[in-house]
Every structure is written in C-alpha cells, then in structure tokens.
Protein backbone atom coordinates (compact mmCIF):
# COMPACT_ATOMS: atom_id res chain seq x y z
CA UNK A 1 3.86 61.64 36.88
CA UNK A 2 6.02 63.17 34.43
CA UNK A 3 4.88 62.63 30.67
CA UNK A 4 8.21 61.20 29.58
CA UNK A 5 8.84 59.13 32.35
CA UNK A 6 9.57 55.77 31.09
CA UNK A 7 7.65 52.35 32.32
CA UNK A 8 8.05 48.83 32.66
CA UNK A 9 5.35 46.02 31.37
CA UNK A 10 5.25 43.52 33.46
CA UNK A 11 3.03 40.10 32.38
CA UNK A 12 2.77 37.57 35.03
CA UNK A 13 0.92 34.19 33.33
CA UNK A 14 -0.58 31.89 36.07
CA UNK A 15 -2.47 29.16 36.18
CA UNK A 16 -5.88 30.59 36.65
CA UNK A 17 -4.95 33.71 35.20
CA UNK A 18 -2.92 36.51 33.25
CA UNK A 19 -2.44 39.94 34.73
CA UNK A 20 -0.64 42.18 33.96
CA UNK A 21 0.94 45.51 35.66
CA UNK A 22 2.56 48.65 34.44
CA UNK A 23 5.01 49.81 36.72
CA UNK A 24 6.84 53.60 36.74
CA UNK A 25 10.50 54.35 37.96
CA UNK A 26 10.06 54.65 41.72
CA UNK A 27 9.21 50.93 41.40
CA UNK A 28 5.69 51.73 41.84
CA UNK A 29 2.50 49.86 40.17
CA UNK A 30 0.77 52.31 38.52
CA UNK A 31 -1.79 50.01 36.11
CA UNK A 32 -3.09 46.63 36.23
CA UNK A 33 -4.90 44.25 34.03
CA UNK A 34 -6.10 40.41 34.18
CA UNK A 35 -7.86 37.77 32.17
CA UNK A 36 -8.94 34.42 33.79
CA UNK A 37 -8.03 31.15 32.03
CA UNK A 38 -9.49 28.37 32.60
CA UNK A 39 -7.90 24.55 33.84
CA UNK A 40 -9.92 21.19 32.06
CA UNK A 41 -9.78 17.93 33.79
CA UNK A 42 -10.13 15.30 31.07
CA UNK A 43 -9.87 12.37 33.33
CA UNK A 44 -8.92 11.85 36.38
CA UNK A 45 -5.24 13.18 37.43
CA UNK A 46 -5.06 14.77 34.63
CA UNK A 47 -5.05 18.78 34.67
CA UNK A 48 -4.80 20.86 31.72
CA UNK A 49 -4.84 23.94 29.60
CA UNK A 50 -5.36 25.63 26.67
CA UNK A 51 -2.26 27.04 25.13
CA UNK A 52 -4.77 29.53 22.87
CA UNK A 53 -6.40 30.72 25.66
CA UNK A 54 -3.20 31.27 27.38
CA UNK A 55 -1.96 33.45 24.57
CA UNK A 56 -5.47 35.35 24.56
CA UNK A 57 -5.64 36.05 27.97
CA UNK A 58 -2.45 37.67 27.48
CA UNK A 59 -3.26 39.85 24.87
CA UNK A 60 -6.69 40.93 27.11
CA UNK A 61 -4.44 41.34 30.49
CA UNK A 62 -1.87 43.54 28.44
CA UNK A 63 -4.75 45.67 26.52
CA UNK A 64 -6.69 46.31 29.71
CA UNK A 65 -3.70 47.56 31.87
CA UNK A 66 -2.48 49.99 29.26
CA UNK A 67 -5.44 51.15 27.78
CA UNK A 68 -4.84 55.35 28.18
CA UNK A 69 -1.01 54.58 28.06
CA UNK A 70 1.15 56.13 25.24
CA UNK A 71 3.14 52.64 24.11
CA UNK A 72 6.04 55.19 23.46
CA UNK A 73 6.70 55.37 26.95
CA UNK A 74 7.72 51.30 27.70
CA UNK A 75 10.86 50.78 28.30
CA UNK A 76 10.61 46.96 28.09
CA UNK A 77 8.96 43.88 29.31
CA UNK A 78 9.19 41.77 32.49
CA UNK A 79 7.75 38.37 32.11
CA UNK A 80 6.84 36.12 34.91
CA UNK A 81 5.05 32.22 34.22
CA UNK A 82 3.91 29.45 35.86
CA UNK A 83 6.63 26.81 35.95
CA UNK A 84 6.39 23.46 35.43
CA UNK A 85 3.52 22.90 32.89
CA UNK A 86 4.74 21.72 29.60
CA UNK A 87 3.66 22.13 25.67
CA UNK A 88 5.02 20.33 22.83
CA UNK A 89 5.06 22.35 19.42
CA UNK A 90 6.02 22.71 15.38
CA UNK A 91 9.37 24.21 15.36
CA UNK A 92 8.71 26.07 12.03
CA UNK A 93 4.80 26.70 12.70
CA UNK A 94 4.67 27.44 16.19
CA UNK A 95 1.81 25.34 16.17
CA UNK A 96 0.91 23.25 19.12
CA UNK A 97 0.14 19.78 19.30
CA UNK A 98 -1.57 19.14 22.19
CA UNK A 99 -3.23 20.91 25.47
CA UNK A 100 -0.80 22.07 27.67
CA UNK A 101 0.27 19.84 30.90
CA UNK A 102 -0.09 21.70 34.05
CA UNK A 103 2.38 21.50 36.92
CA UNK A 104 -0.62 19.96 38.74
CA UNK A 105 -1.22 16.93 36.71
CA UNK A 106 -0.91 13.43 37.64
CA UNK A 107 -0.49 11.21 34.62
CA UNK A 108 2.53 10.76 34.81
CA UNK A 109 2.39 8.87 38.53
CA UNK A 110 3.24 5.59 37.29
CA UNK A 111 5.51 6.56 35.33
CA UNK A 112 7.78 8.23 38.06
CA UNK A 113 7.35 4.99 40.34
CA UNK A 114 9.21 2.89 37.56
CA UNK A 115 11.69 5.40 37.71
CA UNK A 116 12.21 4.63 41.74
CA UNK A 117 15.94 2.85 41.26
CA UNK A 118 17.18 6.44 39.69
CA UNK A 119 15.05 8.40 42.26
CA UNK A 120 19.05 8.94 43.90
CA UNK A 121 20.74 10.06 40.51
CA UNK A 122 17.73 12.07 39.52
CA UNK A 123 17.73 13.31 42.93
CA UNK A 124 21.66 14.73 43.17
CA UNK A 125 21.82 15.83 39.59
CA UNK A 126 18.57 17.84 39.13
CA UNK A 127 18.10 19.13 42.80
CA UNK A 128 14.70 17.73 42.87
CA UNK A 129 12.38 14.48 43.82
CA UNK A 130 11.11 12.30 41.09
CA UNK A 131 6.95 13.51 41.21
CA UNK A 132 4.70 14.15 38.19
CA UNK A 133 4.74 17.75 39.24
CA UNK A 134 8.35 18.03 37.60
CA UNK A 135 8.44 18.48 33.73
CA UNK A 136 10.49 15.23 32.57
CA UNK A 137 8.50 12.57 32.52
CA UNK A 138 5.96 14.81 31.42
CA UNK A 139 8.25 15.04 28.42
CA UNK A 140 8.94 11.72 27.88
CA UNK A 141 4.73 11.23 27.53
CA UNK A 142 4.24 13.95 24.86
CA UNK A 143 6.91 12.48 22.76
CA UNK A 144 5.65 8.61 24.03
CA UNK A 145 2.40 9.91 22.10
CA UNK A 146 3.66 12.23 19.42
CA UNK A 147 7.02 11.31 18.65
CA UNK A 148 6.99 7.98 19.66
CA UNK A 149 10.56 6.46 18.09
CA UNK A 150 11.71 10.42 18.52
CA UNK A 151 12.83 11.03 15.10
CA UNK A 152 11.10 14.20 14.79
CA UNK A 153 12.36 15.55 18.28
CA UNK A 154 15.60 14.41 17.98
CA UNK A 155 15.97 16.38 13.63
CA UNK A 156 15.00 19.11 16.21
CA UNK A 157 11.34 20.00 14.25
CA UNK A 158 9.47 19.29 17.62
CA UNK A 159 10.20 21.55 20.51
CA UNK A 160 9.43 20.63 24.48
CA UNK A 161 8.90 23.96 26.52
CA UNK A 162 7.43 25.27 29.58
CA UNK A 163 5.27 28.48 29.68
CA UNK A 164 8.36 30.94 29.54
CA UNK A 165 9.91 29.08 26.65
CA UNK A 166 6.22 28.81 24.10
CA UNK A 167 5.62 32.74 25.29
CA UNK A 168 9.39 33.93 24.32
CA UNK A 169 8.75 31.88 21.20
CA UNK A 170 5.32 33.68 20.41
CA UNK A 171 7.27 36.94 21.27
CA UNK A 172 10.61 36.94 19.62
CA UNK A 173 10.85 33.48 17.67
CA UNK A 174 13.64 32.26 19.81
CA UNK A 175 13.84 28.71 21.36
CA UNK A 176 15.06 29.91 24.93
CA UNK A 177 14.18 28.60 28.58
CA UNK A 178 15.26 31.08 31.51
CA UNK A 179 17.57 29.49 34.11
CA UNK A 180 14.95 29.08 36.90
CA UNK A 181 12.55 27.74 34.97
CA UNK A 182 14.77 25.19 33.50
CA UNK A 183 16.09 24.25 36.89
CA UNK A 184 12.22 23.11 37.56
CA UNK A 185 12.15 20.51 34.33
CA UNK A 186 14.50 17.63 36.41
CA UNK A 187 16.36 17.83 33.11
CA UNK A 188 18.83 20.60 33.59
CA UNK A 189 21.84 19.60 36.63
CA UNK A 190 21.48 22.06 38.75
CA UNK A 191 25.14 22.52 39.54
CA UNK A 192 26.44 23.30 35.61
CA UNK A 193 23.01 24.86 34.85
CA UNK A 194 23.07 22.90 31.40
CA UNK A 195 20.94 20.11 30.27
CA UNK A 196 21.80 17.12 31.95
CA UNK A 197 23.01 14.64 28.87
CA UNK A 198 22.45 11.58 31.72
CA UNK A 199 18.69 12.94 32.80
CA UNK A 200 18.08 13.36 28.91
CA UNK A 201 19.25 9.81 28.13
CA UNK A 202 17.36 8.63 31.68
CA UNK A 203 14.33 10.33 30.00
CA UNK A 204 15.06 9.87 26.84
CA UNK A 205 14.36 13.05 25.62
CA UNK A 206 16.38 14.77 22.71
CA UNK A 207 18.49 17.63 23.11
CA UNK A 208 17.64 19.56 20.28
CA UNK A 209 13.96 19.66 21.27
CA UNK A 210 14.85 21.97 24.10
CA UNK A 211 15.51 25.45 24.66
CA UNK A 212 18.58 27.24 24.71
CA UNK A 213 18.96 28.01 28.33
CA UNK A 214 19.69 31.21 29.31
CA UNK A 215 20.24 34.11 32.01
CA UNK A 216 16.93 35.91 33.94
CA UNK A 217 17.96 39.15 32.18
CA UNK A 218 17.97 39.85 28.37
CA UNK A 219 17.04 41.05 25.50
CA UNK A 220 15.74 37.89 24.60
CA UNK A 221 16.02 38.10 21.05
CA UNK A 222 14.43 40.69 19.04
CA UNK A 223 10.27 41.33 19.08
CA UNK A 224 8.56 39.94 16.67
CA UNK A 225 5.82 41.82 14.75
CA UNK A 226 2.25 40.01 14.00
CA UNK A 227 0.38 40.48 17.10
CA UNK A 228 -1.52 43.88 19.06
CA UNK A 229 1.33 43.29 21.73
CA UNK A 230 3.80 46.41 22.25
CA UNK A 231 6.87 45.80 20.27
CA UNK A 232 9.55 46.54 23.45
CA UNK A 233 12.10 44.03 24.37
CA UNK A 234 11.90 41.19 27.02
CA UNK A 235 14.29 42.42 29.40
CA UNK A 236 13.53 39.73 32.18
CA UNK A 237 11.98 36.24 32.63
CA UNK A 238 11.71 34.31 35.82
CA UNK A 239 9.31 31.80 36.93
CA UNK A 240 6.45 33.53 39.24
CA UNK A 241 7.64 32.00 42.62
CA UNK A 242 11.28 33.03 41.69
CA UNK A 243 9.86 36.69 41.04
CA UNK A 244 7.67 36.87 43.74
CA UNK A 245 11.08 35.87 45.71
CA UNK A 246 12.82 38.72 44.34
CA UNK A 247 9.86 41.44 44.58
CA UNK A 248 9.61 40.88 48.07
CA UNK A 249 13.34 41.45 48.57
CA UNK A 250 14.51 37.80 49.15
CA UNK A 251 18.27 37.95 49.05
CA UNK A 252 18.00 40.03 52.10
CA UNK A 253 19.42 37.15 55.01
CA UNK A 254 16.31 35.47 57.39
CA UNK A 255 13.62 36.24 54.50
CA UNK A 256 11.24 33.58 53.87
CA UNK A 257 9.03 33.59 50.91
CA UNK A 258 5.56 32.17 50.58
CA UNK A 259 3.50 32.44 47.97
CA UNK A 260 -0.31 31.63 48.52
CA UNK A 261 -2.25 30.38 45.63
CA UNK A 262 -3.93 27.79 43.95
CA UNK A 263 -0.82 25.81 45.67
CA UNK A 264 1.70 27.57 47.56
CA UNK A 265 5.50 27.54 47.33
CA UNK A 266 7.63 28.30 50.10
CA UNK A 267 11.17 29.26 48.89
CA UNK A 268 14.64 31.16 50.02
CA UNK A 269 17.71 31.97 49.28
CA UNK A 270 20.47 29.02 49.76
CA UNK A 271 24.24 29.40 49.16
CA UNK A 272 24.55 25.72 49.85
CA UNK A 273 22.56 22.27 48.92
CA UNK A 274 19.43 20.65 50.81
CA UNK A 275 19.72 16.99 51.65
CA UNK A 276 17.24 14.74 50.19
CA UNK A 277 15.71 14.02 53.92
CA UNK A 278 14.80 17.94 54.03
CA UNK A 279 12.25 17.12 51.33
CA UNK A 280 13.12 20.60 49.89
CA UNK A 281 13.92 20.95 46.31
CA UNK A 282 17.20 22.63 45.37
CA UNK A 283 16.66 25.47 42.32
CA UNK A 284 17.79 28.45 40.74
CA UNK A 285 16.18 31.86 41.82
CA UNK A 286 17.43 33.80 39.18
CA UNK A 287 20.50 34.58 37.63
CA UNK A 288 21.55 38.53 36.53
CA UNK A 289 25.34 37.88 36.51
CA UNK A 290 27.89 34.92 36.30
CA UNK A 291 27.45 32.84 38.77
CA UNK A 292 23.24 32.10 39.71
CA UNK A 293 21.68 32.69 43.07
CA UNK A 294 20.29 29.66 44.03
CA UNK A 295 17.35 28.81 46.41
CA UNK A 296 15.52 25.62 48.38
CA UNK A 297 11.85 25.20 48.01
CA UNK A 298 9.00 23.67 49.10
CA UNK A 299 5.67 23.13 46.72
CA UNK A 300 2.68 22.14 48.24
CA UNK A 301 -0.21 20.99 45.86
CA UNK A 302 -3.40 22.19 47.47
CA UNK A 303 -4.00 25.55 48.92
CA UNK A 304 -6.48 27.78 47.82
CA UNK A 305 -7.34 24.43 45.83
CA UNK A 306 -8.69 23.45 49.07
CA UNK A 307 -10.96 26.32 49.54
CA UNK A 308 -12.28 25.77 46.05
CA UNK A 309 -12.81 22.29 46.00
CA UNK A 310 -15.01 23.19 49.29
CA UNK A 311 -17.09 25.23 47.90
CA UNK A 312 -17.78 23.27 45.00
CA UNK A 313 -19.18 21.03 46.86
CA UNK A 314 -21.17 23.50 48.96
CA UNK A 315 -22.37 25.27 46.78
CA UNK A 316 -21.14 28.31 48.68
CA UNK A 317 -18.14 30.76 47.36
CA UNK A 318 -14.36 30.30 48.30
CA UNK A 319 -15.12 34.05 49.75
CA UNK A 320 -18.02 32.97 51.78
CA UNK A 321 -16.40 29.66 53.34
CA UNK A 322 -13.51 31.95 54.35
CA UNK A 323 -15.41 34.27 56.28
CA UNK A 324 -17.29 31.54 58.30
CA UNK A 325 -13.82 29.93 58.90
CA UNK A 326 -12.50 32.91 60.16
CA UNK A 327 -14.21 32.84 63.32
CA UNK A 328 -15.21 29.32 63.69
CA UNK A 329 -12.93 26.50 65.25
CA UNK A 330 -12.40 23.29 63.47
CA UNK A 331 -13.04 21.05 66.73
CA UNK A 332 -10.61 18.82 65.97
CA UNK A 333 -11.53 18.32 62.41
CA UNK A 334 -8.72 17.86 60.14
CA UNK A 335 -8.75 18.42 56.15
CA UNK A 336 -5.56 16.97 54.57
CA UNK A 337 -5.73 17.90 51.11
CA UNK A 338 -4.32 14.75 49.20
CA UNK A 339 -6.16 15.37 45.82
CA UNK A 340 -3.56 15.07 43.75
CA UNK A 341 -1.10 13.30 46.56
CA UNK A 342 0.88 15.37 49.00
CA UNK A 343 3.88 17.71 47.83
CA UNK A 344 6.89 18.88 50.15
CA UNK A 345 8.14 18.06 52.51
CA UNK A 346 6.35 14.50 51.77
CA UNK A 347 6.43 14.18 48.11
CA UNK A 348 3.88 11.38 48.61
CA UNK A 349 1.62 10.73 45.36
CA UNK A 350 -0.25 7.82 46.44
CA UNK A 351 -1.38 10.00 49.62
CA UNK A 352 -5.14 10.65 49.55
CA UNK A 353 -7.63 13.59 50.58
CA UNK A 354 -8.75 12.85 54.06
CA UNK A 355 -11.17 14.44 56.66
CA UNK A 356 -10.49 13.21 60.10
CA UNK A 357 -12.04 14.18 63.11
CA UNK A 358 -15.28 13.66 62.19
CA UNK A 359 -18.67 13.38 64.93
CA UNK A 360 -22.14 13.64 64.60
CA UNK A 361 -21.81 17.49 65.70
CA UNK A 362 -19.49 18.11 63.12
CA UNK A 363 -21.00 21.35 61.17
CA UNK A 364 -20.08 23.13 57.96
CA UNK A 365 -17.68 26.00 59.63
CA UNK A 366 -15.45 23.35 61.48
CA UNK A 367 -14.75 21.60 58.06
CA UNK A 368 -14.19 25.38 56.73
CA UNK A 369 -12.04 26.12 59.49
CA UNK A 370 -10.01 22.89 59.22
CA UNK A 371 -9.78 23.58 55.24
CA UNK A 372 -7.95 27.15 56.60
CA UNK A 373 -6.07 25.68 58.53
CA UNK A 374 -4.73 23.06 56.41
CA UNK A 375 -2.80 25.89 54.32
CA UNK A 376 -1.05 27.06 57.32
CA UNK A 377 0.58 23.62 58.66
CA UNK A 378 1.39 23.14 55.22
CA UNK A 379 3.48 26.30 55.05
CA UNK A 380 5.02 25.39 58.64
CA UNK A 381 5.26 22.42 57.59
CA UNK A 382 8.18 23.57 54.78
CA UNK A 383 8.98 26.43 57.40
CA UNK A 384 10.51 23.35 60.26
CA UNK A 385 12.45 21.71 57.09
CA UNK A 386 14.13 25.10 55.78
CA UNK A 387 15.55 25.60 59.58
CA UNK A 388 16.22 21.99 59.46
CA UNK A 389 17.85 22.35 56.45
CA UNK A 390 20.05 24.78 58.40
CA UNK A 391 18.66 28.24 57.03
CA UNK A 392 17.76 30.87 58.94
CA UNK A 393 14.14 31.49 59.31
CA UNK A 394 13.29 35.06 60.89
CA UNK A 395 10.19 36.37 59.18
CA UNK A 396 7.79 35.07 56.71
CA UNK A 397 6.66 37.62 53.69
CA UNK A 398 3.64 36.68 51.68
CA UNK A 399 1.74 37.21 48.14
CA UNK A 400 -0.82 35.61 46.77
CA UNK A 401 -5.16 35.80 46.81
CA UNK A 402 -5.17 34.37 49.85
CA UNK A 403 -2.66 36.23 51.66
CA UNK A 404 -5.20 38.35 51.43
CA UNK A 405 -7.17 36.86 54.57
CA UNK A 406 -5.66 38.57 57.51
CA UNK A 407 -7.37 35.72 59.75
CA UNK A 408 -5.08 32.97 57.90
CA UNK A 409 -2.36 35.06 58.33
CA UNK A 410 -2.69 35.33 62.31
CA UNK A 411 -3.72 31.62 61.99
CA UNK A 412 -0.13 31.11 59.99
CA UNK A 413 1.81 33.67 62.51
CA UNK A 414 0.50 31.44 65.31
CA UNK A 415 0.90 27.78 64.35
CA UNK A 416 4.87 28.89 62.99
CA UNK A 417 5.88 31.44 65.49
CA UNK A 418 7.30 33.70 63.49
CA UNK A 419 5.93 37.32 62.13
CA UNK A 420 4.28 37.16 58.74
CA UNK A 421 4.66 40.44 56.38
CA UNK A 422 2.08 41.02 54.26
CA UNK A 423 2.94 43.43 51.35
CA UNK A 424 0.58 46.23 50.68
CA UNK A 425 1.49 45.58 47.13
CA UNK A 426 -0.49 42.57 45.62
CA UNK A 427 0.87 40.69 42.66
CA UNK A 428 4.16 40.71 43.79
CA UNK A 429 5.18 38.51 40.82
CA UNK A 430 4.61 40.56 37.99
CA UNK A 431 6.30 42.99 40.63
CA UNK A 432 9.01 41.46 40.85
CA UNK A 433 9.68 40.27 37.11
CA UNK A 434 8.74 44.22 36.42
CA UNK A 435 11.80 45.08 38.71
CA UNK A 436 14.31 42.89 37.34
CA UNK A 437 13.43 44.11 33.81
CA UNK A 438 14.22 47.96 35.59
CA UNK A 439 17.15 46.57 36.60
CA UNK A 440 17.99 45.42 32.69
CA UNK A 441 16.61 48.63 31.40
CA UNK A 442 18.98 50.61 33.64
CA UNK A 443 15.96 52.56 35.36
CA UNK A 444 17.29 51.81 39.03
CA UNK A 445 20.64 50.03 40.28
CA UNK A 446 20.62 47.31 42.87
CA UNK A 447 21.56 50.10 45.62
CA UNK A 448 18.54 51.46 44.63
CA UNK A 449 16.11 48.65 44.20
CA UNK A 450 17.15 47.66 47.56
CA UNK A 451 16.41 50.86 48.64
CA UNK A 452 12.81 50.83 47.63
CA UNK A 453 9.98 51.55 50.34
CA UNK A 454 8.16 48.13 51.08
CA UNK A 455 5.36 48.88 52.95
CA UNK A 456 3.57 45.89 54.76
CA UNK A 457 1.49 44.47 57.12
CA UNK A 458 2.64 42.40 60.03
CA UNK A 459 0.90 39.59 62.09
CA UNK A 460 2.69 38.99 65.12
CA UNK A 461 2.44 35.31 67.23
CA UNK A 462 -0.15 35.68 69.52
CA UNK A 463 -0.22 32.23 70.85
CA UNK A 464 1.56 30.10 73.16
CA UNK A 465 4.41 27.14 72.12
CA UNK A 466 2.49 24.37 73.81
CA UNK A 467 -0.78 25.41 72.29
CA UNK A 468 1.53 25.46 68.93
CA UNK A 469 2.86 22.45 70.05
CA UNK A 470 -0.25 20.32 70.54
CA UNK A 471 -1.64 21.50 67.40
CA UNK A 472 0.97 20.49 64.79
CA UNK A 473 0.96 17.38 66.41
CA UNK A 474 -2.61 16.69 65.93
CA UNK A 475 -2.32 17.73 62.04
CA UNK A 476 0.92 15.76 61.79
CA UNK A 477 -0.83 12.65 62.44
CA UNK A 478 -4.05 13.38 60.91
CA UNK A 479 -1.12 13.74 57.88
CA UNK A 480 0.20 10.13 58.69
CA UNK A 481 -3.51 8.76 57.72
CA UNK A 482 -4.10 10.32 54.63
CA UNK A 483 -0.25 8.70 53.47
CA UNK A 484 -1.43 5.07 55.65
CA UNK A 485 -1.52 1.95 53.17
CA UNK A 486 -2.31 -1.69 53.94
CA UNK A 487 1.33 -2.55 52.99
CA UNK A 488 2.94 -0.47 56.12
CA UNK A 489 3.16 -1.88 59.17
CA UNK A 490 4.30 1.22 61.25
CA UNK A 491 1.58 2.65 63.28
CA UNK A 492 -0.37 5.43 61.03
CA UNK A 493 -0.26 7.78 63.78
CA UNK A 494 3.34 7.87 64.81
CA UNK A 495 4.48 11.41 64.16
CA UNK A 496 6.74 10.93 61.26
C-alpha cells in the first residue's frame, strides 16, 4: 500500500455494538475495530440504551481500528447508525435527558392503538405502519414526560433525534437528520422528503425540535474539536440497512438485501410505492443527487434475538445452540418469536412468543433447530411480499453475524428458492457508508464503484417446491397461533 494513499473511516453504530473499518481506494477494508454496548430492559417492553456508552464505544471502535495509522492519511468519514431509536437533548448543552429509546422498544404499544383511526393517513403520508418500532410516538412520550405542554420543544431548546442526528451533533454541532433515516421517524412524508406539518400536528411534536433534513452525502458541517476523534469531515450518513443496501450493490435490478442481526431487515430498491396489504414499508435508501432512490422494506423483530434469548435460558452460547441446530431437525417444532410482537409483513404487536409442536420426545436440538429456522421463514416471509409487491426477486445477498452460518444460509436458499450470496466481506454496513463517503471524497466514480470485485459465497436451492411448499405452510400456521386472540372468530390455523 502506497504511504500516501488516502483512506476512508468508516463508523457503523449498532445496537449491540460500534465497529469501525478503515477502508483504502480499491474499496478494500484494510482495518477494523469494535466496542460492544450494552441494551437495559427497565421493565417490560421497554428496551434501552445508554447514549454515553454509545459515544464511548465509538471513541474505543475508532482508536482500535486506526491504532498504527498516520491520521494524515483520512480522507473523511462514512457514518452508518441504527435507525429508529430516539434521544431527546439540551440544544445549547448537548446534554441528554434521558436513556435512549431503541427501535426495539414497546412502550409505546398503546399508544399506537389509539392512533388506529389515522393508521390510513399515517400510512400514505409516511410510507410506513403505525408500530412502536417507528420513532413518532416515541417522540410524542419523551416530550409527554419532559416537555409536557411543549414550550421548551416548540422555543426550539429541546431537540428530538435519532442516532445519526445526536452523533452529527457530537461531531460537528449541527442539528441535521440524513434523508433515510428521517424517512424511518413516520414524521417526514415520504413523497416531499420534508417533515410532514400534518404527522407533526397528528403527533404533536414541534418542528423546531427536529433536525434539518438533509442529503446522504456531505460535508455535514464543519468538525468540531474537543474529543480524541480525527478531525476529517463527514462525507456520508445513511442508516445501516440503507448502507448495507448500497455496499452490497443494491441498485443493481433483481438484488435483494437482507441483513441478519439482532433483527433482520429485508430491503430493495423500488421506483414505485408498496400497497399497505404488502405489509412492506416504503423508505428512502439514500439520496446522492436530486431526486432520492427509494426502497420497500421489511423489519422483522427477532432474529439472532431468537438465538440469544435461547441460550439464555439454556445456559448454553448462541454459538453452541447453532451448531447443534445445524444438523438436527426441528420435528415439527415451531418457535415463533413474538417477544416484542411480530414485525413485517404482520406488523402485529399484540402477537406473542409461541412454541408449537411440542411432545414428550421433544429434545433441546429440535427447539434449536426450530429457533434457526424461524429466521429463515421470516426472511421468505418478506421475500413472497416484495414479488407480491411486484419487484423482481432473483437473488438474495446477505450481511450480518449470522449470515455467517452457512447451514442457515442453505436452510434460507431452500425454504425461498432462490440463491443466497454471501459476501466474503463482513460488515458490509460500515462498507457501504465507507463507499459512499469515497464517492463524496472523489476517490472512485460510480463507473468505478460499480466496477468493484465482490467476491461471495453462494448457496444454491437444494430442495424440492413441495417439500418448500409443505413447510411454509406448517410455519404459516404455527404463525396464525402466536397472533390467535379470544376476540377472533376465524379459525387460528387458516393460512392467512
């Protein structure tokens, strides 16, 4: 590697951790550094973080992956963050005022259900479902509990963010929110890519407490001093799905992302809008010139959550349960992962956790198995509504820790029918915020970038469609009994 040549810093902040990668002109990761961070539960449905820890895992990620590295040599800084988690802070401080509320918590659930006669409006102008995974009505708590008759929010001396906005605070001082990001708060109408003055006054959130919002590409203001950090400009934000989109090459037609992690999102690019009975949320990808590039999605609350929760109450490791799953068979046990409700395509919060299936010869690896499993009919599961939804659906490429289980990936090849590509690149979205950033810095063109090698695995179907068939039947309505309630009077296991 030539001495001069310049690199990219690329920070991608998610939920159970901050890494960081340093990447050099051939588009190439040539560093890497990570700090865990750690998710309370105060009570139950409620999931959060610590904004201070955030900030210090940060600084640890950044410090670990250029540690030898001459600072000189950064050309500027690619940010990628998790999405819909929200923090409330001091304008002139900076200060918090309160933990920060992830994109998995559930607080906000009755909330959203006395919101059901504007679930339409909400619906058509924000591109999404009303669920407590969405920022607003996480807004309109914060300031419920802070800001109560919203004097302070509305003078503008309190501002609402999510991850992207409090980091390009810390970083420059500005009070910005990158396209994508905002198109995930169900306050911003995802046609005009402005605030929404009728999902503000819905939520009844000021305008002046929010961000400025702004294009995936910078400068984002200027850095500010104070801190260890490099002092380079933010050349690119996105929100990690969105940049794990674009590092494995999503504009290209057919390309289906999906991104396995503590949940997974399944996303691709859209040039027109999902219908509400897709169950797909409608969002910006990113945005480098006029007009955005716009995306559907799919979210799904539980994946590698699943494994986790499994082993916590085994006692064994995530790693461990995975291997026994990997040759086991479930046996017709079925592990539908309702903790927190059910995301896309159901966007059911009053669904539960279920194990069905159960005998007397049930054993540890079939529930392991069926807890595997569970993350690949999810993922079909959004794979049938993006062809439904009249996209084209050729291959599925995939990031993530557990991507990283080659028997999932058969097991996901198999149940959708379609060839999964693995990346031999992991962290694909501090990859892909690092490239867009390149692509702001002037280090490659688009020709170029689209040029780049992308070396990959690929698990081909091996099975049968009636065997495929039979099986996403059998999880479908297992699926119809975790969302059964006394109050319906359709038959819980009619496929829905």
């Amino acid at each position: 590697m030539p001495s001069a040549e310049p690199l990219i810093l690329a920070i991608d902040q998610g939920t159970s951790a901050t890494k960081a990668a340093l990447v050099n002109g051939a588009g190439e990761v040539v560093a890497r550094g990570a700090a865990s961070v750690a998710v309370q539960h105060p009570h139950r449905g409620w999931v959060e973080q610590s904004p201070a820890e955030i900030w210090s895992s940060l600084h640890r990620s950044v410090e670990d992956c250029l540690r030898g590295t001459d600072p000189g040599r950064l050309a500027g800084l690619g940010l990628s963050t998790q999405r819909e988690s929200l923090l409330l802070w001091d304008r002139r401080t900076g200060e918090t005022l309160c933990p920060l509320i992830s994109w998995q918590d559930q607080r906000t659930a009755v909330m959203c259900r006395d919101y059901a006669d504007s679930a339409a409006t909400v619906r058509e102008r924000s591109g999404l479902p009303l669920d407590p995974m969405f920022s607003a009505t996480k807004a309109r708590w914060l300031l419920d509990h802070f800001d109560p008759d919203r004097t302070r929010a509305a003078r503008g001396d309190l501002c609402l963010g999510t991850v992207d906005a409090w980091l390009l605070r810390q970083l420059t001082g500005e009070h910005q929110i990158e396209v994508g990001n905002a198109s995930r708060t169900q306050l911003m109408d995802v046609r005009t890519c402005q605030w929404s003055p009728q999902l503000l006054d819905l939520f009844d959130v000021p305008a002046r407490a929010l961000p400025d919002i702004v294009s995936s590409i910078g400068p984002f203001g200027r850095r500010a001093g104070g801190d260890a950090l490099p002092k380079v400009p933010v050349l690119a934000v996105m929100g990690d799905s969105h940049a794990a989109l674009f590092g494995h090459g999503g504009w290209r037609p057919g390309l289906v992302k999906a991104t396995y992690g503590t949940g997974s999102s399944v996303m691709a690019v859209s040039t027109g809008r999902a219908g509400p009975a897709s169950g797909l949320c409608e969002t910006v990808a990113w945005q480098t010139g006029a007009q955005p590039v716009r995306a559907v999605e799919g979210n799904i609350r539980a994946s590698g959550a699943t494994l986790a929760w499994l082993a916590q109450l085994t006692s064994a490791s995530p790693a461990q349960l995975a291997s026994i799953a990997a040759d086991a068979r479930a046996d017709g046990v079925h592990l539908v992962p309702g903790f927190n409700g059910l995301g896309a395509p159901w966007w059911d919060p009053q669904a539960t956790g279920l194990l069905t299936g159960l005998t007397l010869g049930t054993r540890l690896e079939n529930v392991a198995r069926a807890a595997l499993e569970s993350v690949a009919f999810q993922v079909n599961d959004l794979l049938v509504a993006i062809g439904e939804a009249a996209l084209s659906v050729g291959v599925l490429s995939v990031d993530g820790g557990a991507a990283a289980n080659s028997a999932l990936m058969q097991l996901q090849a198999d149940i959708s029918g379609i060839p999964v590509l693995r990346p031999r690149t992991a962290d694909l979205s501090a990859l892909g915020a690092a490239q867009l950033a390149g692509l702001a810095a002037g280090l490659w063109s688009a020709e170029e970038l689209d040029a780049f090698p992308r070396p990959h695995d690929e698990f081909r179907p091996a099975a049968g469609a009636p065997w495929r068939a039979s099986e996403v039947a059998s999880w479908r309505a297992a699926v119809q009994r975790a969302r059964y309630r006394p109050d319906k009077t359709e038959d819980p296991m009619e496929d829905p």
